[in-house]
N, C-alpha and C. Protein backbone atom coordinates (compact mmCIF):
# COMPACT_ATOMS: atom_id res chain seq x y z
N UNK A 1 0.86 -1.17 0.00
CA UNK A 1 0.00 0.00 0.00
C UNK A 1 0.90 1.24 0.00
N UNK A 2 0.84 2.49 -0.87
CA UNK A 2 1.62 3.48 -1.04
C UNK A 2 1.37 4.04 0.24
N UNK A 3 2.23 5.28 0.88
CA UNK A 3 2.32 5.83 1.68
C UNK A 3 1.28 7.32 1.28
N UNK A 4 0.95 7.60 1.86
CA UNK A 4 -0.18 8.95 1.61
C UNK A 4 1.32 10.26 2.14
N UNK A 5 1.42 11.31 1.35
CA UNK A 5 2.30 12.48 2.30
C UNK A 5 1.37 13.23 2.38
N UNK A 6 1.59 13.50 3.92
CA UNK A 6 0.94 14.76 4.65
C UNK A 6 1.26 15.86 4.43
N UNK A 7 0.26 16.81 3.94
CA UNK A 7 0.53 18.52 4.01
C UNK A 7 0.87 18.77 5.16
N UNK A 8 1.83 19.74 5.50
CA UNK A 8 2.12 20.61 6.50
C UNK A 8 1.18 21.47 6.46
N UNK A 9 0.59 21.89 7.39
CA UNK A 9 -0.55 22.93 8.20
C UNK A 9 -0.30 23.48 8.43
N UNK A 10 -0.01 24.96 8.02
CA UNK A 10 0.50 26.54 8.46
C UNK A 10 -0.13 26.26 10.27
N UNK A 11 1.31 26.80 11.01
CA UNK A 11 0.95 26.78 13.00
C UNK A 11 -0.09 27.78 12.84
N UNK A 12 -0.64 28.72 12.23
CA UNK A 12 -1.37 29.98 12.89
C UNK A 12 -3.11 29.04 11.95
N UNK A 13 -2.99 28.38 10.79
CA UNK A 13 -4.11 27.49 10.60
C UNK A 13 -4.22 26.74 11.86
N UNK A 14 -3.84 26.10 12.05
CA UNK A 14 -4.05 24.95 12.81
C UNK A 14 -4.52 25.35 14.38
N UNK A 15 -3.83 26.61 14.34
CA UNK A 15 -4.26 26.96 16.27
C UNK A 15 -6.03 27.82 15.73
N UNK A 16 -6.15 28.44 14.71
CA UNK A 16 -7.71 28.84 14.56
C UNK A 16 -8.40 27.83 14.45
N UNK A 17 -7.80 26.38 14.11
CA UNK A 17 -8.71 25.61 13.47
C UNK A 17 -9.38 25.14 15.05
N UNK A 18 -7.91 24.77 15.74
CA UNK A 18 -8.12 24.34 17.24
C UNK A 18 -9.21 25.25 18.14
N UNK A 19 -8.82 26.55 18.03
CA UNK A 19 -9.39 27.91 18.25
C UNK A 19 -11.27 27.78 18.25
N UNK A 20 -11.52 27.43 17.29
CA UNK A 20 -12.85 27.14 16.29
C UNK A 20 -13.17 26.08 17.17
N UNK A 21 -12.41 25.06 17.21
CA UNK A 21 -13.24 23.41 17.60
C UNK A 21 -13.96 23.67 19.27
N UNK A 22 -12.21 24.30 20.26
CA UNK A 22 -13.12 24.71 21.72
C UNK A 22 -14.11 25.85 21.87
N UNK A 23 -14.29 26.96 20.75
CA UNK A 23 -15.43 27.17 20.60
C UNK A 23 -16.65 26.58 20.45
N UNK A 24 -16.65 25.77 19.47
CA UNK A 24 -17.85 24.82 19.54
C UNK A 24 -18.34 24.02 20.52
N UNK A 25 -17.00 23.73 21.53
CA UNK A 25 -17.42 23.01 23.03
C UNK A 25 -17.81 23.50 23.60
N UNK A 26 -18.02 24.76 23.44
CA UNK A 26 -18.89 25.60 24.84
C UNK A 26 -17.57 26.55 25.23
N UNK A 27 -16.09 26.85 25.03
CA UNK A 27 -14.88 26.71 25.84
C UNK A 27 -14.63 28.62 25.37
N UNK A 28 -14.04 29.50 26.25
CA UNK A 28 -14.00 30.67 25.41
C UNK A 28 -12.06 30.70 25.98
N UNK A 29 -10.99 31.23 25.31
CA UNK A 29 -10.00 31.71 25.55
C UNK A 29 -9.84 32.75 27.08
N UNK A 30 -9.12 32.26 27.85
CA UNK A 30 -9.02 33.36 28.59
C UNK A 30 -6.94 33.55 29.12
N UNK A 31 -6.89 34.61 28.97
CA UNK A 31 -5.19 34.21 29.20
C UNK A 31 -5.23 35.03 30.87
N UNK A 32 -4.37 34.45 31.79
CA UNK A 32 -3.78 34.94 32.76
C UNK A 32 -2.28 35.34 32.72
N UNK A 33 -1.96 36.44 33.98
CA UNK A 33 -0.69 36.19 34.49
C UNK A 33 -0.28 36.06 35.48
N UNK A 34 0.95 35.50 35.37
CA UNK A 34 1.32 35.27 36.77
C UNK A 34 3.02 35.49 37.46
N UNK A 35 3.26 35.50 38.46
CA UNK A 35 4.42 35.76 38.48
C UNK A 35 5.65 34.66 37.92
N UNK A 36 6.43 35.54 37.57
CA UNK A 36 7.83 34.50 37.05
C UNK A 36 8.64 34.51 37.99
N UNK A 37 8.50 32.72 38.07
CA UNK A 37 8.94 32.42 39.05
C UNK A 37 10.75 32.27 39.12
N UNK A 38 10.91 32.69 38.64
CA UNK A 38 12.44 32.89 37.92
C UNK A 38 13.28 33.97 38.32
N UNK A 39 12.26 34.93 38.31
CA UNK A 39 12.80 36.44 38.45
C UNK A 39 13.64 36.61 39.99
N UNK A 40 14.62 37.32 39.51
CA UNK A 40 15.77 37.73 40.83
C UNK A 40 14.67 38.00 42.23
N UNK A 41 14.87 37.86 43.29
CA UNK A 41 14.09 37.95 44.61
C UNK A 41 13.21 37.06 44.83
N UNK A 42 12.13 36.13 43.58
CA UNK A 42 10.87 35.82 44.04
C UNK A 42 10.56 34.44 45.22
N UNK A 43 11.68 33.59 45.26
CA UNK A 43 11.75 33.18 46.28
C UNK A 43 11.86 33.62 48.05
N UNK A 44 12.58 34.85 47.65
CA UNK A 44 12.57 35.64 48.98
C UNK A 44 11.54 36.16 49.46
N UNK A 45 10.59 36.72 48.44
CA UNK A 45 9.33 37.34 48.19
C UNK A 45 8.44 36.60 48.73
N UNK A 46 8.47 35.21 48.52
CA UNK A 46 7.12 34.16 48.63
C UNK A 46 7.74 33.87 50.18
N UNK A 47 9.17 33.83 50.47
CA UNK A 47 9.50 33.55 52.11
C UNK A 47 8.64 34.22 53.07
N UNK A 48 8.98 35.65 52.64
CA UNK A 48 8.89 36.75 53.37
C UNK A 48 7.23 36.92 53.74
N UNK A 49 6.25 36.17 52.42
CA UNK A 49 4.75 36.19 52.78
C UNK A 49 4.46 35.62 53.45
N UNK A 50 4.86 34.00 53.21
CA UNK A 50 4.49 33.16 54.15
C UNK A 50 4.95 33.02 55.24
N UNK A 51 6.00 33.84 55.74
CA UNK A 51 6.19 33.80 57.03
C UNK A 51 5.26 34.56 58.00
N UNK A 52 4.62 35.69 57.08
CA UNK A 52 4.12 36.61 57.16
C UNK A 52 2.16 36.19 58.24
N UNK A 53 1.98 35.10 56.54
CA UNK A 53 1.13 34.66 56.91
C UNK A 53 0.62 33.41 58.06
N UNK A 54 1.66 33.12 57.95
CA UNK A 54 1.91 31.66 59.39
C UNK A 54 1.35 32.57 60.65
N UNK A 55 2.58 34.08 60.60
CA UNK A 55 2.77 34.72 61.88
C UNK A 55 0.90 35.55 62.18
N UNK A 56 0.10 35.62 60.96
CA UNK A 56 -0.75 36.34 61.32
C UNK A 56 -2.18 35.45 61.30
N UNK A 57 -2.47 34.24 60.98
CA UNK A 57 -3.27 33.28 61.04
C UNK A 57 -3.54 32.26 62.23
N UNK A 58 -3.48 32.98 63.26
CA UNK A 58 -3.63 32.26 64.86
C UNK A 58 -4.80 31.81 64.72
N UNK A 59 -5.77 31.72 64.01
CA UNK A 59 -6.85 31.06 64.28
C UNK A 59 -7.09 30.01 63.03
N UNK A 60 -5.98 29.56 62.16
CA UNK A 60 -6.28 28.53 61.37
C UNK A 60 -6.78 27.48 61.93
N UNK A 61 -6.54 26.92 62.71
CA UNK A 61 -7.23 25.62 62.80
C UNK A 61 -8.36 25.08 63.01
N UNK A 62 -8.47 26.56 63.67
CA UNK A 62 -10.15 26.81 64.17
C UNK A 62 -11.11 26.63 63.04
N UNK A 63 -10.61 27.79 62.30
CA UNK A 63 -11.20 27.89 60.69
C UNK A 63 -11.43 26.96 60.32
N UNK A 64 -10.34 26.16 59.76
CA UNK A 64 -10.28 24.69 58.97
C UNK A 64 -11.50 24.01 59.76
N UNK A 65 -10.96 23.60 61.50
CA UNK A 65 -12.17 22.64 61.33
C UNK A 65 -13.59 23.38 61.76
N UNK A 66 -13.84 24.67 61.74
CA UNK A 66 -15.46 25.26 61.16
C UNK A 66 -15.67 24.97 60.04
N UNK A 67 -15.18 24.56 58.58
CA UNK A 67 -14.95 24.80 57.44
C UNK A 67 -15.31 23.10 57.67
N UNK A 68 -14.74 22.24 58.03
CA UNK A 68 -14.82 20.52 58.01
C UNK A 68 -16.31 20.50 58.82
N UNK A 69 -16.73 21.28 59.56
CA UNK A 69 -17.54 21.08 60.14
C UNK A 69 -18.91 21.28 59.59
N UNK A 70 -18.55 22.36 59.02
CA UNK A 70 -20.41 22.92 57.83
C UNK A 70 -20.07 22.30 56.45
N UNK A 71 -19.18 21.88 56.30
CA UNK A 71 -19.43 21.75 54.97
C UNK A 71 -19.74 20.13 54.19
N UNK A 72 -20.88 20.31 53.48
CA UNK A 72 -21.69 18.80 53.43
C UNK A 72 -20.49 18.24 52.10
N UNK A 73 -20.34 16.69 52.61
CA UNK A 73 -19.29 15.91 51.71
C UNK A 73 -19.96 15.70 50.22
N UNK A 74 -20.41 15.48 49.26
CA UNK A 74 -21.35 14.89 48.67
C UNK A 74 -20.71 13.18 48.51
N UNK A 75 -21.56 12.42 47.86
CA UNK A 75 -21.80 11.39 48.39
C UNK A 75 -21.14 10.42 47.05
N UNK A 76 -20.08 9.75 47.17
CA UNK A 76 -19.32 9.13 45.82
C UNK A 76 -20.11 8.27 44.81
């Protein structure tokens, strides 16, 4: 049986085509940002919060289990 060759698909066809299809699923594009996690300081940055936040959340546990406590499981 001969081999069939495949056209190459221009990338900017192929992402409208993709584009088009999760439209039809119901799906709309949405882009975020976020920090880069790369960038000079941001580890120090995320230290410096969460230490932040440890030091100012004296009543987590409480929370959590009010939160375990009202809230209905649903059923597997």
């Amino acid at each position: 049986m001969p081999r069939r060759i495949k056209r190459s698909v221009p990338p900017a066809k192929r992402m409208a085509s993709y584009r088009q299809r999760m439209r039809l699923a119901g799906l709309r594009p949405v882009q975020i940002w976020v920090p880069d996690a790369r960038a000079p300081g941001f580890a120090e940055k995320c230290r410096r919060q969460a230490l932040a936040i440890a030091a100012s959340d004296l009543a987590g546990d409480d929370i959590m289990r009010f939160v375990a406590d009202v809230y209905e499981w649903p059923e597997p």
